[in-house]
C-alpha atoms as a PDB file:
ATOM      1  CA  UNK A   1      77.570  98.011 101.807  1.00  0.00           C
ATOM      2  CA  UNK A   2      78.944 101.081 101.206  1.00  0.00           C
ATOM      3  CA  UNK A   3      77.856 101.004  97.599  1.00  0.00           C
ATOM      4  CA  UNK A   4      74.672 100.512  98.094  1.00  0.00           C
ATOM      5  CA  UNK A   5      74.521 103.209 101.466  1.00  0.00           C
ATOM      6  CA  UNK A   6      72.228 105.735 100.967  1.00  0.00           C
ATOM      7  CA  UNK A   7      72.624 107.543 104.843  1.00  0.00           C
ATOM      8  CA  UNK A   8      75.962 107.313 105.833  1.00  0.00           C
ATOM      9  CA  UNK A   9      77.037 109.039 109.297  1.00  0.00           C
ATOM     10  CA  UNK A  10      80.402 109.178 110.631  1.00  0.00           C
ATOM     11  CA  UNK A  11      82.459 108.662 114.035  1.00  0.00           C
ATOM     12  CA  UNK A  12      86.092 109.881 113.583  1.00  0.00           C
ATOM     13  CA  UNK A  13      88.995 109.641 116.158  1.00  0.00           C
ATOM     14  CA  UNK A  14      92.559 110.908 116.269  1.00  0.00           C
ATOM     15  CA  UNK A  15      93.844 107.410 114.337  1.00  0.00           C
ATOM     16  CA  UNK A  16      92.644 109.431 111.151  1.00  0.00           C
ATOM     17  CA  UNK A  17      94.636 112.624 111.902  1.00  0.00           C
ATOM     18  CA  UNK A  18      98.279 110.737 112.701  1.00  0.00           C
ATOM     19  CA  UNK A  19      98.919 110.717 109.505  1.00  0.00           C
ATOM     20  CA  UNK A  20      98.773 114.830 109.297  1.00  0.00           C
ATOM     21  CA  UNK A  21     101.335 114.810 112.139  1.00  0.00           C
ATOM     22  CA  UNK A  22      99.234 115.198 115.031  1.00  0.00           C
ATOM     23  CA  UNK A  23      99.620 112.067 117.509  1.00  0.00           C
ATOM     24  CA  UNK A  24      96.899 110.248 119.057  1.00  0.00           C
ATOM     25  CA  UNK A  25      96.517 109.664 122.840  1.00  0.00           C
ATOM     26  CA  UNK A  26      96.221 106.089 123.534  1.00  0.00           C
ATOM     27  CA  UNK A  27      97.940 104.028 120.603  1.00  0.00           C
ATOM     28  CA  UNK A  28     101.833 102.910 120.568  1.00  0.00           C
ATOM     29  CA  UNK A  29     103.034 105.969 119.709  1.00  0.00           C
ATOM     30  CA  UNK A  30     100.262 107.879 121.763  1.00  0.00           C
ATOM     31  CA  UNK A  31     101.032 111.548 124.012  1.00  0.00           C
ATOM     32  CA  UNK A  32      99.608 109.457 126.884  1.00  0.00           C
ATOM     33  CA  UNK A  33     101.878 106.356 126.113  1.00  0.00           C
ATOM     34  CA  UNK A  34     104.925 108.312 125.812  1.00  0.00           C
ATOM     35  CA  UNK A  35     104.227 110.531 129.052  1.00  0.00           C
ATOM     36  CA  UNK A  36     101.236 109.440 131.351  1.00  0.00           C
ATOM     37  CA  UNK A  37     101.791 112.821 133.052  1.00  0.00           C
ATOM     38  CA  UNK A  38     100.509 114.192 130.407  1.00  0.00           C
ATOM     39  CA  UNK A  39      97.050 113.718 130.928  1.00  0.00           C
ATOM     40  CA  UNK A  40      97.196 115.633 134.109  1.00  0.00           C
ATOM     41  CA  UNK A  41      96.605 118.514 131.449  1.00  0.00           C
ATOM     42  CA  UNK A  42      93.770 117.104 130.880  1.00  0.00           C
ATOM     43  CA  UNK A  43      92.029 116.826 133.866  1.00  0.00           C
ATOM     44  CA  UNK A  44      89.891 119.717 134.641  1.00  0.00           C
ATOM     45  CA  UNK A  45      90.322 119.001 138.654  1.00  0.00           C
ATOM     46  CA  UNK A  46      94.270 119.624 138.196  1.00  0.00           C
ATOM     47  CA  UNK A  47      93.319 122.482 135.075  1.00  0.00           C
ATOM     48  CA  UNK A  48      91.171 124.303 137.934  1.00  0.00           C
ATOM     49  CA  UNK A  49      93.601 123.641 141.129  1.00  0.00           C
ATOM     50  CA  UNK A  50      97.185 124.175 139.657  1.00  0.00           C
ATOM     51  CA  UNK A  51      98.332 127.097 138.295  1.00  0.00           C
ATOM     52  CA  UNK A  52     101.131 125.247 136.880  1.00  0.00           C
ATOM     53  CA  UNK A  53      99.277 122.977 134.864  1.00  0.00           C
ATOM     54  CA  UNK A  54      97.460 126.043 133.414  1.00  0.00           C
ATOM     55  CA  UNK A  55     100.655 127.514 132.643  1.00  0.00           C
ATOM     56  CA  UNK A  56     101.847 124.337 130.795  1.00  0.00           C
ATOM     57  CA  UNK A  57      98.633 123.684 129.180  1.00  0.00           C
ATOM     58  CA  UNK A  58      99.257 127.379 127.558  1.00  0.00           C
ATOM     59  CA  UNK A  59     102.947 126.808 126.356  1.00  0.00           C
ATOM     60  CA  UNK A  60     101.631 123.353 125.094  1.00  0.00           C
ATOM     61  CA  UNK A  61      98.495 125.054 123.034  1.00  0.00           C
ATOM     62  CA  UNK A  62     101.121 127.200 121.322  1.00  0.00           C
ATOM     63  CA  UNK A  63     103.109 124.386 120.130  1.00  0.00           C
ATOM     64  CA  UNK A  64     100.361 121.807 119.201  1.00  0.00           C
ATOM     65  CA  UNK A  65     100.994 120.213 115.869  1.00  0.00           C
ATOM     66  CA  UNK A  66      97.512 121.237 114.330  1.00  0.00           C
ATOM     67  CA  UNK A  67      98.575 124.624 113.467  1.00  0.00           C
ATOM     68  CA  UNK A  68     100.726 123.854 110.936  1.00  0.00           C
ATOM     69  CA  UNK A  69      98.680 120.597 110.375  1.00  0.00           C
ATOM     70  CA  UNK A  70      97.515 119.497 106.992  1.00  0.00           C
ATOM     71  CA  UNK A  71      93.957 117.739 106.011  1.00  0.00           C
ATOM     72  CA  UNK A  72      95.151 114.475 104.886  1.00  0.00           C
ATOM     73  CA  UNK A  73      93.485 111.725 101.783  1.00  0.00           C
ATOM     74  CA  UNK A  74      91.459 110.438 104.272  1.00  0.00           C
ATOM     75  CA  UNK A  75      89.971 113.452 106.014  1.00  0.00           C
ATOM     76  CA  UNK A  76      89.506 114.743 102.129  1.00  0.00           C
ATOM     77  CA  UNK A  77      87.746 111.625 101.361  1.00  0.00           C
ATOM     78  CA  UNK A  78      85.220 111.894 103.713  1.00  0.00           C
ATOM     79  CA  UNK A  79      84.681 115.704 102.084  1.00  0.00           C
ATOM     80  CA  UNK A  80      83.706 113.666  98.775  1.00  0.00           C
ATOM     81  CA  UNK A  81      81.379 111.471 100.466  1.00  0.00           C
ATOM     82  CA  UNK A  82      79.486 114.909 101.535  1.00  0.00           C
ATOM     83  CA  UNK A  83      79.762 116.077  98.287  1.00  0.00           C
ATOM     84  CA  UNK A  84      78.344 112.912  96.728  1.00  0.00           C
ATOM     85  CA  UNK A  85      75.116 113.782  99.289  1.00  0.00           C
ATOM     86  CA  UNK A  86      75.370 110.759 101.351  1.00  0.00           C
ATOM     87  CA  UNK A  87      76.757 111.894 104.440  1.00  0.00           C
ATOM     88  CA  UNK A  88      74.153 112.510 107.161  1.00  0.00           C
ATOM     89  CA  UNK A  89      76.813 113.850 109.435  1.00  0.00           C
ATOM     90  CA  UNK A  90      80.199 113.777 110.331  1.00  0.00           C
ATOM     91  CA  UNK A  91      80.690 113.003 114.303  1.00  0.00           C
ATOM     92  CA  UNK A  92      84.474 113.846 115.347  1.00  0.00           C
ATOM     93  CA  UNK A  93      86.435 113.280 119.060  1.00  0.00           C
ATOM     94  CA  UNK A  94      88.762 115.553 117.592  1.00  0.00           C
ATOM     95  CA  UNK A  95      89.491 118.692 118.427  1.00  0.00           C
ATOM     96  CA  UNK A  96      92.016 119.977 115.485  1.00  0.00           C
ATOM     97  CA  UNK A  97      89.054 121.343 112.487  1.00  0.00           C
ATOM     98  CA  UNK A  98      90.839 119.128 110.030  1.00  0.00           C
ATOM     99  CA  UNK A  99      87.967 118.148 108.622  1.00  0.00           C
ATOM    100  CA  UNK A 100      86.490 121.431 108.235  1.00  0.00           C
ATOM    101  CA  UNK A 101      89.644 122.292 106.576  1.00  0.00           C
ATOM    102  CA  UNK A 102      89.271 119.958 104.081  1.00  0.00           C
ATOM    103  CA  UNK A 103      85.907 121.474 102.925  1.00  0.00           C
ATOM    104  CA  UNK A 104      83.507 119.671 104.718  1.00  0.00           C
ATOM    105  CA  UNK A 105      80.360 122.131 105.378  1.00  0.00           C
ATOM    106  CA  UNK A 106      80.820 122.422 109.070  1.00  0.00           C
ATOM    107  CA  UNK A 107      76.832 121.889 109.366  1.00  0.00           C
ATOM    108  CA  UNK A 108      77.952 118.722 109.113  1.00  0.00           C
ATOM    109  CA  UNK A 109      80.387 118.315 111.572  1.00  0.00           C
ATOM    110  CA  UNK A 110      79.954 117.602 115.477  1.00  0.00           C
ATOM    111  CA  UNK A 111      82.809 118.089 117.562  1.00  0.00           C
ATOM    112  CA  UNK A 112      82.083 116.251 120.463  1.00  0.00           C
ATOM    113  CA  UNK A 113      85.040 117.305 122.583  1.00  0.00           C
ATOM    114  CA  UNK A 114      84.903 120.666 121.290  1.00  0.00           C
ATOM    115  CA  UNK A 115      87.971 122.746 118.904  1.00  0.00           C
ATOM    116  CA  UNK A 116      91.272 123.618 120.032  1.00  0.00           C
ATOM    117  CA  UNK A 117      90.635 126.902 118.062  1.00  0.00           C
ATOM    118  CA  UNK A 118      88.735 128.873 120.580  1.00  0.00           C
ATOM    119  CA  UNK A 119      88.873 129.462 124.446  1.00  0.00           C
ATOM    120  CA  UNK A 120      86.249 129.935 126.952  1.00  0.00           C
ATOM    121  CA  UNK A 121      86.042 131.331 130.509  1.00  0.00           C
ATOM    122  CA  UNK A 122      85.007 128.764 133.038  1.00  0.00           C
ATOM    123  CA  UNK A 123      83.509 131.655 135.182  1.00  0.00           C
ATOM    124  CA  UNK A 124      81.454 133.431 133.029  1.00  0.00           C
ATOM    125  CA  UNK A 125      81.723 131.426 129.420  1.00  0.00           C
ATOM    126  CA  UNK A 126      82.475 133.871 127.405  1.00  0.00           C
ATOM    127  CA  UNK A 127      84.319 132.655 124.132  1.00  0.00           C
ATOM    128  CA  UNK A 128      87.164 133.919 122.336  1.00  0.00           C
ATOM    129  CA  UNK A 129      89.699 132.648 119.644  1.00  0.00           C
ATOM    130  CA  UNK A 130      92.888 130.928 120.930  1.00  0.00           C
ATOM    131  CA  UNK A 131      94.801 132.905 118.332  1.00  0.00           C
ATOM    132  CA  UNK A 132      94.008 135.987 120.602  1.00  0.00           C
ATOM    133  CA  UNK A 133      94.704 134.092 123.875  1.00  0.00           C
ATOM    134  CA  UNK A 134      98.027 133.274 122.538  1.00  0.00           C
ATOM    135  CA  UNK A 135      99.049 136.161 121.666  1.00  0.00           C
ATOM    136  CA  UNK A 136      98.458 137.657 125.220  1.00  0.00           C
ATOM    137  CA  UNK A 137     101.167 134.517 126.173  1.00  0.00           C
ATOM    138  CA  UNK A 138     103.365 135.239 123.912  1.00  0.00           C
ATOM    139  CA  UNK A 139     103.105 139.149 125.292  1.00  0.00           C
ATOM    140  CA  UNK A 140     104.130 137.759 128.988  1.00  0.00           C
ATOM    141  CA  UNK A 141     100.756 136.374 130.331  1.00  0.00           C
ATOM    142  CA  UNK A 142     101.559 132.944 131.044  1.00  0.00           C
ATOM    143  CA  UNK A 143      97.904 132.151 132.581  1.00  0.00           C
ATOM    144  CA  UNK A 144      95.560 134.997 130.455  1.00  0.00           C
ATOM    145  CA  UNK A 145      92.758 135.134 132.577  1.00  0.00           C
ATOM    146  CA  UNK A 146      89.303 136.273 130.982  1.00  0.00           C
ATOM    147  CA  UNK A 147      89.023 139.381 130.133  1.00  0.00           C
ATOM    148  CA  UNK A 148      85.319 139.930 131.355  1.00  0.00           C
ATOM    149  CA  UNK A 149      85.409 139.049 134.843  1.00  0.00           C
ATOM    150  CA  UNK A 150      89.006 137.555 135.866  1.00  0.00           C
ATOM    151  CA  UNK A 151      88.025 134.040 135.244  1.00  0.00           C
ATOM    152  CA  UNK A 152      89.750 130.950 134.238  1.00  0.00           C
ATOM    153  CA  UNK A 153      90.438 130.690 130.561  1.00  0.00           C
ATOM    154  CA  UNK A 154      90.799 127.288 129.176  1.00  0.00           C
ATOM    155  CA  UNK A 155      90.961 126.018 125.256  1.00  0.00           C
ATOM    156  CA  UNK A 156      87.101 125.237 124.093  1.00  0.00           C
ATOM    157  CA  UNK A 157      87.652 121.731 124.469  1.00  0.00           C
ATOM    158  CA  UNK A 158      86.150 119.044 126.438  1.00  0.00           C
ATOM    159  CA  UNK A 159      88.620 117.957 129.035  1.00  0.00           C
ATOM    160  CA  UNK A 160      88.168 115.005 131.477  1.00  0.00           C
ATOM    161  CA  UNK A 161      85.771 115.320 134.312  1.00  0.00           C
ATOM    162  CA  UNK A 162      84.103 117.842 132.112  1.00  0.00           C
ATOM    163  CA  UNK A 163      80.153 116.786 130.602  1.00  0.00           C
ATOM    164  CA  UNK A 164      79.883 116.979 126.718  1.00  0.00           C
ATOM    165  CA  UNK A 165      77.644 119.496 125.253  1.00  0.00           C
ATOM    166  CA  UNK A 166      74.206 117.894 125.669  1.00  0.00           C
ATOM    167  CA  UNK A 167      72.932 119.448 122.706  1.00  0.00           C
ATOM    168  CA  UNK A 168      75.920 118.092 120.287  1.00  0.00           C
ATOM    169  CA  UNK A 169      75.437 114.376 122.197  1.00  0.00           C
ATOM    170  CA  UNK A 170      71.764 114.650 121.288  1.00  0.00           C
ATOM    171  CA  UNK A 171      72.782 115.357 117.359  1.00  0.00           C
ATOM    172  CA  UNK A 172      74.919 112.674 117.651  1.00  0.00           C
ATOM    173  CA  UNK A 173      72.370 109.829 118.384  1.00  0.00           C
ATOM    174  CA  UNK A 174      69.770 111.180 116.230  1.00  0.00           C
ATOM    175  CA  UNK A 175      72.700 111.162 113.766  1.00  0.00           C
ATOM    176  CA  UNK A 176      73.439 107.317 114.470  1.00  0.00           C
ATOM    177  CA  UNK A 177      69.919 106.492 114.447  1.00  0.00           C
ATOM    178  CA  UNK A 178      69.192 107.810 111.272  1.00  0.00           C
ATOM    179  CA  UNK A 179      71.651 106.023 108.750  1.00  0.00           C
ATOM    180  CA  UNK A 180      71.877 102.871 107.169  1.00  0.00           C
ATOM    181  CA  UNK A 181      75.828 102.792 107.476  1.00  0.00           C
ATOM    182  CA  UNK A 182      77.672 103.690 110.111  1.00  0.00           C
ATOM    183  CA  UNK A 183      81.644 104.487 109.961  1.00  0.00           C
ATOM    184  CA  UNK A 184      83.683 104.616 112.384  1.00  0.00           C
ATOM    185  CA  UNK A 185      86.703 106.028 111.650  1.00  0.00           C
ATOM    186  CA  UNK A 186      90.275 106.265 113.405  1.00  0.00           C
ATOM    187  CA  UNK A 187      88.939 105.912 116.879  1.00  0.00           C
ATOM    188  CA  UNK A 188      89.469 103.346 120.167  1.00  0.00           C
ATOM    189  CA  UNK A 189      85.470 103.188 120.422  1.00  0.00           C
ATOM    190  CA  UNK A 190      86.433 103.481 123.925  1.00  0.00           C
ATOM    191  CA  UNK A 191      85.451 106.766 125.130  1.00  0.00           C
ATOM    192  CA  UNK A 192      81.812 107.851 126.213  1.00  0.00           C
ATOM    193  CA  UNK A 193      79.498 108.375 125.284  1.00  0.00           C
ATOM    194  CA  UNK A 194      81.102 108.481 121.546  1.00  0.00           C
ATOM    195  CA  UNK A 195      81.534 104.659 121.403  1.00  0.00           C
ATOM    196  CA  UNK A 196      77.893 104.246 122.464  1.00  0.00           C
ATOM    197  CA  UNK A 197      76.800 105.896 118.703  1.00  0.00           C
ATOM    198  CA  UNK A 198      78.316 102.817 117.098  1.00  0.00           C
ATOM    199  CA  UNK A 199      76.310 100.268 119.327  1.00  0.00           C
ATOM    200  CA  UNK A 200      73.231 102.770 118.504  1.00  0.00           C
ATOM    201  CA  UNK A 201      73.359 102.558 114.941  1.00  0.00           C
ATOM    202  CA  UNK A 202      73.518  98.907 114.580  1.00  0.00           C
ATOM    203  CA  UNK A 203      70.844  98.295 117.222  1.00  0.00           C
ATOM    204  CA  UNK A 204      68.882 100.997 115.017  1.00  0.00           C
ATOM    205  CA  UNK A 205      69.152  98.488 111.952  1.00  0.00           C
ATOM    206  CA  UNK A 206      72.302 100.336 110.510  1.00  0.00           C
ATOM    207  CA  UNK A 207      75.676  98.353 108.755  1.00  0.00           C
ATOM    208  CA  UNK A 208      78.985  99.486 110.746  1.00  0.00           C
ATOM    209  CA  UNK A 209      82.371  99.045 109.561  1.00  0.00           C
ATOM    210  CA  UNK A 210      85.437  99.913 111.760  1.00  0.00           C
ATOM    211  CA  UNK A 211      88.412 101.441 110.045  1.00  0.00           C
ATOM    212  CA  UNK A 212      91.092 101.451 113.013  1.00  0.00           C
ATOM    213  CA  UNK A 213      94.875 100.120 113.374  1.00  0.00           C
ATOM    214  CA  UNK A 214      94.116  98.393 116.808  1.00  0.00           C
ATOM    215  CA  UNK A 215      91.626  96.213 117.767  1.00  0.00           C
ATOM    216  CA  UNK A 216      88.205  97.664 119.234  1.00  0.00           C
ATOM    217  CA  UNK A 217      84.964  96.602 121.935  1.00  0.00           C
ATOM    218  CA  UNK A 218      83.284  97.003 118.564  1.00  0.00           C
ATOM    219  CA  UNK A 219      84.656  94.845 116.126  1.00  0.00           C
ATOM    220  CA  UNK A 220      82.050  91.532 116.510  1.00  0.00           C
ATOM    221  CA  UNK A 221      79.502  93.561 115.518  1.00  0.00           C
ATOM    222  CA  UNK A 222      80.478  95.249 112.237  1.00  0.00           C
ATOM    223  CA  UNK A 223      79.622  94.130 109.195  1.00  0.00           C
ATOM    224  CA  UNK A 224      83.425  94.434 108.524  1.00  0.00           C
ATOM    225  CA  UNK A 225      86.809  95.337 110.221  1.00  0.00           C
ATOM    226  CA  UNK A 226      89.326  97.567 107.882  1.00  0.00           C
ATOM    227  CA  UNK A 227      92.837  97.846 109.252  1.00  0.00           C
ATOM    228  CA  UNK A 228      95.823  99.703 107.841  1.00  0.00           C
ATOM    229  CA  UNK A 229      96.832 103.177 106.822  1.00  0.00           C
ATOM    230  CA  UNK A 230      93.980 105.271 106.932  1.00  0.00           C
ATOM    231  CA  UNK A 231      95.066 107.254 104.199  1.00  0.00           C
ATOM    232  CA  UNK A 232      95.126 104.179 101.936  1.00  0.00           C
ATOM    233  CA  UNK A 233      92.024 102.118 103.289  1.00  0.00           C
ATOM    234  CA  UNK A 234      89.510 104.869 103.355  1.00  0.00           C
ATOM    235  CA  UNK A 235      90.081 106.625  99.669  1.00  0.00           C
ATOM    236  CA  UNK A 236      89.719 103.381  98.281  1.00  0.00           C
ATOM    237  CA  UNK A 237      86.765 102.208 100.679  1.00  0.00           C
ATOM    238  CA  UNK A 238      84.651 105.444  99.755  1.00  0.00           C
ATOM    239  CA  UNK A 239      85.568 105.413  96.293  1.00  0.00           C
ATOM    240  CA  UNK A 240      83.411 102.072  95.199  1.00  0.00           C
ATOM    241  CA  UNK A 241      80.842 102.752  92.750  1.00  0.00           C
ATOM    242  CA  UNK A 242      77.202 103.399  94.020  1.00  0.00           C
ATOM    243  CA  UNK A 243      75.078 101.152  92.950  1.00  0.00           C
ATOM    244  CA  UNK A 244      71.003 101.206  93.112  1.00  0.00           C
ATOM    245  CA  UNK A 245      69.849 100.200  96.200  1.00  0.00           C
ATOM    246  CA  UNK A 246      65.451  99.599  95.607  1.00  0.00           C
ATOM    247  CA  UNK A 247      65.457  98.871  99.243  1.00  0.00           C
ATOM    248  CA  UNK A 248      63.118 101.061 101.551  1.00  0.00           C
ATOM    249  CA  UNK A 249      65.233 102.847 104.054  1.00  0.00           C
ATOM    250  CA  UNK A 250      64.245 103.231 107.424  1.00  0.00           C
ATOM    251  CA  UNK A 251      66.033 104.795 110.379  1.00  0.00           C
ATOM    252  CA  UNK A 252      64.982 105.027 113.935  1.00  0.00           C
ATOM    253  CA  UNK A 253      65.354 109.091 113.620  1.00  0.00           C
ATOM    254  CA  UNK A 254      63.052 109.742 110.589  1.00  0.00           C
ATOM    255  CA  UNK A 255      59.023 109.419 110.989  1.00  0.00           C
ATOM    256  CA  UNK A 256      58.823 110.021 107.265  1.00  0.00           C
ATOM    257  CA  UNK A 257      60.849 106.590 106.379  1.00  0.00           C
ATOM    258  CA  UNK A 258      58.472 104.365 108.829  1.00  0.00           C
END
């Protein structure tokens, strides 16, 4: 399959960033797991209502592991599969820019919850780099508001009870409707809508193969189920040969192949 893939898009969830250092949320080992309070930073409702929380989703911003965080062999990997032409795009639930920082043209990549890496005002949403943000904690602010019009200040991510970007969600289905393989990477597949993009791509004709440590709603309908280190599996999956594929390709998302 993946030999003979000419269109490949790809879904990629925090599994393939554990290995950089960075935890995921829901697995053994998982932030949520260890502390189920901790998703109260999460929450927008609590983010908006509690000072508190604000103040501890600051000091927890300055310490998050993806600053000193390293693209991994997997996250490279998937930078050779651009380079090789075949990736139609790169979808990503995470929020750290590992992937950009392994090369990958960020044209290609759709953050659907948004980067850790900037902030943006809830009032008036005007965006700024976290770096700067920080800096104004680490100066004594412990809640920066903006510095426009007062407002709430919050990371540029997508936090519960928040709506994804409707243009980025829109991407991402033409994205999944337009491949022939579909890869999904690292993640649960059991968030919304980013688990829907799977189910999309097969019911648009495309392959999908699940590369994920645990289980998933998805896995009886891939073509075929990968589990292990991510680092290990995926170099070695993306590495196969291409091979020439005479079949006509057509996707769901592109007139011109119908």
């Amino acid at each position: 399959m993946v030999a003979a893939a000419r269109r490949i898009t790809v879904l990629t969830g925090a599994g393939i960033s554990t290995g950089a250092g960075i935890p995921d949320f829901r697995g053994p080992d998982g932030v949520w797991t260890r502390d189920p309070e901790a998703q109260r930073l999460s929450d927008i409702d609590s983010y908006l209502a509690d000072p508190e929380v604000r103040r501890a989703a600051w000091r927890g911003r300055a310490r998050h592991p993806a600053w000193e965080a390293e693209p991994g062999p997997a996250h490279h990997a998937l930078t050779e599969l651009a380079n090789s032409g075949r990736l139609r795009a790169l979808l990503t639930q995470n929020i750290d820019e590992l992937h950009q920082r392994a090369g990958l043209d960020p044209e290609l990549v759709l953050e659907l919850h948004g980067s850790m890496f900037g902030t943006v005002c809830l009032d008036c949403s005007e965006r700024g780099t976290m770096r700067a943000a920080l800096n104004r904690v680490a100066a004594g602010e412990e809640d920066p508001p903006c510095r426009s019009c007062g407002g709430i200040l919050k990371s540029a991510t997508v936090s519960f009870g928040q709506a994804l970007d409707p243009e980025v969600v829109r991407a991402g289905q033409r994205a999944a409707m337009d491949c022939d393989l579909f890869l999904a990477v690292g993640t649960s597949l059991t968030v919304h809508p980013a688990a829907g993009f799977a189910e999309l791509a097969v019911r648009a004709g495309a392959d999908l193969i699940v590369c994920n440590a645990e289980p998933t709603p998805y896995d009886d309908q891939a073509a075929a189920v990968l589990r292990g280190d991510l680092d290990e599996t995926l170099p070695r999956l993306l590495s196969v040969p291409t091979v020439p594929n005479s079949r006509p390709l057509r996707t769901w998302a592109d007139p011109s192949t119908w």
